[in-house]
N, C-alpha and C. Protein backbone atom coordinates (compact mmCIF):
# COMPACT_ATOMS: atom_id res chain seq x y z
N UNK A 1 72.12 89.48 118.18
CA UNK A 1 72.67 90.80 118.39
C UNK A 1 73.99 90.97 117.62
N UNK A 2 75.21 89.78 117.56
CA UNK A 2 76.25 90.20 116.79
C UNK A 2 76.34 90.61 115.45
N UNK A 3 74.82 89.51 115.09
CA UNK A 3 74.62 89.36 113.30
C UNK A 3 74.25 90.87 112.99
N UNK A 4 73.37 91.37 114.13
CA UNK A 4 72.91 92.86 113.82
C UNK A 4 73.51 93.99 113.65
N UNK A 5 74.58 93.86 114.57
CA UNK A 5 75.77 94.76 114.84
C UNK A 5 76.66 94.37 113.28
N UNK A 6 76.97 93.14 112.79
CA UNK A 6 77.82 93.00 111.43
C UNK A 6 77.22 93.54 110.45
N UNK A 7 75.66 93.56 110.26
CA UNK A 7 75.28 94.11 109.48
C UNK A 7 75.25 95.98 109.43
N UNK A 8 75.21 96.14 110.47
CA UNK A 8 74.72 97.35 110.78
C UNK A 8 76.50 97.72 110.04
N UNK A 9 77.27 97.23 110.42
CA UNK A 9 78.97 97.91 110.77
C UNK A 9 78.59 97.29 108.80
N UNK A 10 78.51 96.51 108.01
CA UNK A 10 78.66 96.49 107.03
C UNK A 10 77.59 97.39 106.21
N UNK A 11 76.98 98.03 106.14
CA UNK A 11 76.25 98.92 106.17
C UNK A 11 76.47 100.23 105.59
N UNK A 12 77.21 100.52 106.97
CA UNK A 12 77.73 101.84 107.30
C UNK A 12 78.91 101.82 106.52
N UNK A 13 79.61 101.03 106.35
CA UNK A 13 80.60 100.84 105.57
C UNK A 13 80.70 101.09 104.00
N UNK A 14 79.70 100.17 103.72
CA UNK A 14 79.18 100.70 102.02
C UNK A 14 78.66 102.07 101.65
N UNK A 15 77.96 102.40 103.02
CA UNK A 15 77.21 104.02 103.04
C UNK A 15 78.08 105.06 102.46
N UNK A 16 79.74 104.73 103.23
CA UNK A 16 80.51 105.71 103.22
C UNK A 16 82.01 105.49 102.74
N UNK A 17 82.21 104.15 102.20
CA UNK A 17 82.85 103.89 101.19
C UNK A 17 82.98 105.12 99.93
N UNK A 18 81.73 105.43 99.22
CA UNK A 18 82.02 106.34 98.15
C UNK A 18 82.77 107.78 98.31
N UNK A 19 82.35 108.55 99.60
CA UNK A 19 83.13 109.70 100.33
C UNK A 19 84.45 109.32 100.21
N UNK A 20 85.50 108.49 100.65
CA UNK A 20 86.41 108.25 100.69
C UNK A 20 87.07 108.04 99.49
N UNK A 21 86.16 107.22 98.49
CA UNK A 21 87.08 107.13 96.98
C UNK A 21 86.53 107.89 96.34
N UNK A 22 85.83 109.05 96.22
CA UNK A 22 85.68 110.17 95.27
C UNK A 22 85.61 111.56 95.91
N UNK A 23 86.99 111.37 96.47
CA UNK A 23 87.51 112.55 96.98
C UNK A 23 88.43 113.62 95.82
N UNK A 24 87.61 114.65 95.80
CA UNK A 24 88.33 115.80 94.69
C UNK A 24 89.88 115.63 94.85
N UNK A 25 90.06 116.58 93.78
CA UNK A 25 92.12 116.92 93.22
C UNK A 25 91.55 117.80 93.37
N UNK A 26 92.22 118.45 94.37
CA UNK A 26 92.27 119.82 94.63
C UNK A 26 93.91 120.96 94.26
N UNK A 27 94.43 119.41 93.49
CA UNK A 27 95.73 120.04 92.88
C UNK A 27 95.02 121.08 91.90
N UNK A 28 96.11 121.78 91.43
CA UNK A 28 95.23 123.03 89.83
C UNK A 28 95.88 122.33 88.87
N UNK A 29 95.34 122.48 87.91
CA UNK A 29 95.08 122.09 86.44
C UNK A 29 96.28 123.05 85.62
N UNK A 30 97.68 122.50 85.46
CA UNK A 30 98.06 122.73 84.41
C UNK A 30 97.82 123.90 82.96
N UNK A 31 98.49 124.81 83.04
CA UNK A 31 98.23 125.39 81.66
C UNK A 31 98.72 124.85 80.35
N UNK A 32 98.03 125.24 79.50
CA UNK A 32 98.58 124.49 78.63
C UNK A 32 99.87 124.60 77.70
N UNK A 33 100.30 125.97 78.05
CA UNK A 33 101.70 126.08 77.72
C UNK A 33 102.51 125.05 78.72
N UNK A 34 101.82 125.19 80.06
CA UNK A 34 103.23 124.19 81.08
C UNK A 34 103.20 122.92 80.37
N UNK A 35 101.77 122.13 79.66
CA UNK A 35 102.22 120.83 79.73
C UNK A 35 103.13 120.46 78.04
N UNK A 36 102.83 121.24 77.24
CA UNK A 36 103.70 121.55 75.76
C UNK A 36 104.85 121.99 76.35
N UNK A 37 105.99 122.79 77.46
CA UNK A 37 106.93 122.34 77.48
C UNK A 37 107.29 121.30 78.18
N UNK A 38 106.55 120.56 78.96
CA UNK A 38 106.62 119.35 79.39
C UNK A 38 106.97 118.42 78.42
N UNK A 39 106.23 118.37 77.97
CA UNK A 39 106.12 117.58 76.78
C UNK A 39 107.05 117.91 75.16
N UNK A 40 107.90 118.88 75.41
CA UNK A 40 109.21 119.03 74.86
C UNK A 40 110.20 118.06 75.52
N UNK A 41 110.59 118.76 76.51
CA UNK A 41 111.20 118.00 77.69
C UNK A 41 111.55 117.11 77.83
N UNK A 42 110.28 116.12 77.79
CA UNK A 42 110.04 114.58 77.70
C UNK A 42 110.43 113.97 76.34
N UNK A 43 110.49 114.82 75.49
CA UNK A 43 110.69 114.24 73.99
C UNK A 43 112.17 114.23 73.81
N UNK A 44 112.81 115.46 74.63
CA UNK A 44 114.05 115.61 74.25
C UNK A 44 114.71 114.42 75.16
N UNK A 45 113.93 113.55 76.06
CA UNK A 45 114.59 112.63 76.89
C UNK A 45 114.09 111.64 75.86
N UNK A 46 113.26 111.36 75.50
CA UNK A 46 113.12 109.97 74.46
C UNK A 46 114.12 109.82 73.47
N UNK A 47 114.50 110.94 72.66
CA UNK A 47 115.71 111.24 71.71
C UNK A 47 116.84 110.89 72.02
N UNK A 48 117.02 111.39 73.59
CA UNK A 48 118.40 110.86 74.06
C UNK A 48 118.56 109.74 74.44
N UNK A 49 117.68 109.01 75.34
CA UNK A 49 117.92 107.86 75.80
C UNK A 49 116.78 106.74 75.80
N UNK A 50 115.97 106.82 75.21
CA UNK A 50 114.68 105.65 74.61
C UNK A 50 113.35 105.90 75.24
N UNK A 51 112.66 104.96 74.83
CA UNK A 51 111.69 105.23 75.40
C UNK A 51 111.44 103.90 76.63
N UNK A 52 112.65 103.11 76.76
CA UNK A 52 112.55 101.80 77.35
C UNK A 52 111.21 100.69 76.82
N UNK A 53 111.13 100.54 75.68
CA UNK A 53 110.17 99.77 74.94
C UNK A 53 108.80 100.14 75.23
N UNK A 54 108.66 101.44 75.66
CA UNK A 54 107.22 102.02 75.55
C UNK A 54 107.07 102.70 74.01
N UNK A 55 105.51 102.71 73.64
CA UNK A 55 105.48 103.85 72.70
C UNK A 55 105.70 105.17 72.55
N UNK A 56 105.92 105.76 71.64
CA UNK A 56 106.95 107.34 72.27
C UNK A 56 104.98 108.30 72.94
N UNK A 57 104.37 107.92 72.64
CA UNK A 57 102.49 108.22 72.91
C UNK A 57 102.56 107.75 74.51
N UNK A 58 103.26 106.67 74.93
CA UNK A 58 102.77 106.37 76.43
C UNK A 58 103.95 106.63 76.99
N UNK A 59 105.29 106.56 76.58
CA UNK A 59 106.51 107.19 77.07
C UNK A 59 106.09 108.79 77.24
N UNK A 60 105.44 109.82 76.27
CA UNK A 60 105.60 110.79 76.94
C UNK A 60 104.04 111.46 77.70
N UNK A 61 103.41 110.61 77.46
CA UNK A 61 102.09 111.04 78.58
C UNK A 61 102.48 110.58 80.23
N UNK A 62 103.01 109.46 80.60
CA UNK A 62 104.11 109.23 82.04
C UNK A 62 104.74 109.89 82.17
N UNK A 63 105.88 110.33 81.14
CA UNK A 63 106.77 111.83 82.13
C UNK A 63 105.80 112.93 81.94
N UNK A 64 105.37 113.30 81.27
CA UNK A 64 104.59 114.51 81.44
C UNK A 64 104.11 114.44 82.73
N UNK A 65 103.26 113.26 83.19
CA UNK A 65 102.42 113.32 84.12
C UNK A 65 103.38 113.01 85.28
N UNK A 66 104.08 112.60 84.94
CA UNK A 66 105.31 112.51 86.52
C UNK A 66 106.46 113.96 86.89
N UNK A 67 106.44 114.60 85.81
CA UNK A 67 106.74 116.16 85.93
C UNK A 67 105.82 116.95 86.30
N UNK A 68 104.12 116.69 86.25
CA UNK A 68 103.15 117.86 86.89
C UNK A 68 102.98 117.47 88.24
N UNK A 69 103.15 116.04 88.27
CA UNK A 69 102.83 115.73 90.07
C UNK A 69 104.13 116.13 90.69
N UNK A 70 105.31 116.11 89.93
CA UNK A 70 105.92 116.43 91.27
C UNK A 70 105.91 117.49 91.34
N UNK A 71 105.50 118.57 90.29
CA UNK A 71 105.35 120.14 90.24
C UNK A 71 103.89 120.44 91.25
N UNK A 72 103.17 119.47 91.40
CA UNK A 72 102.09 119.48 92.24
C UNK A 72 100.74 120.06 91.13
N UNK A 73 101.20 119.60 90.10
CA UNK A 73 99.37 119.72 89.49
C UNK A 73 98.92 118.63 89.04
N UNK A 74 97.66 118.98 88.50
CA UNK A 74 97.15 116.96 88.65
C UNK A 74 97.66 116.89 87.05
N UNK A 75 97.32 115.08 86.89
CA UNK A 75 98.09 114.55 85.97
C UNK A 75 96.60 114.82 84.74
N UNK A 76 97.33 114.57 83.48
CA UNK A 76 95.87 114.56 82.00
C UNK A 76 96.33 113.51 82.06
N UNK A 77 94.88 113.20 80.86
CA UNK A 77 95.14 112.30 80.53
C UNK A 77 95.34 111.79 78.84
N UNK A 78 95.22 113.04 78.15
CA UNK A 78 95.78 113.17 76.86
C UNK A 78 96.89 114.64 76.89
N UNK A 79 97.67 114.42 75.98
CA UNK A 79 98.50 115.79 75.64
C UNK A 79 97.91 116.14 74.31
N UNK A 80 98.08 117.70 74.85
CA UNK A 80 97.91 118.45 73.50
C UNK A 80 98.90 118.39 72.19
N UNK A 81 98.76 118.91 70.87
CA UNK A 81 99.33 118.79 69.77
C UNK A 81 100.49 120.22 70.14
């Protein structure tokens, strides 16, 4: 009976594992003017003070994306030209 019950509880577990990790962003999507001045922004902070040994490509896709989350939209994952 316990083995049945572990299985059963491991089971149910895998069943509904995927619900839980492919839960939508129901944040909104960025326009693309917001993320080009973002991405000014971020450049004019690399200019001033480095990129702390990132590439200026992964230095400014992190602030970009750490300026839309805290603005509350979801993060890209490329920037536009």
């Amino acid at each position: 009976m316990k083995r049945f019950l572990t299985v059963l509880f491991a089971s149910a577990l895998v069943s509904f594992a995927p619900a839980f990790l492919a839960q939508a962003d129901d944040r909104p999507v960025a326009e693309e003017d917001v993320v080009l001045e973002l991405k000014t922004y971020c450049q004019d902070i690399a200019n001033d003070e480095g990129t702390d040994g990132m590439s200026l490509d992964q230095f400014l896709l992190d602030c970009v994306n750490e300026e839309l989350e805290a603005e509350g939209y979801q993060p890209v994952t490329q920037l536009p030209n």
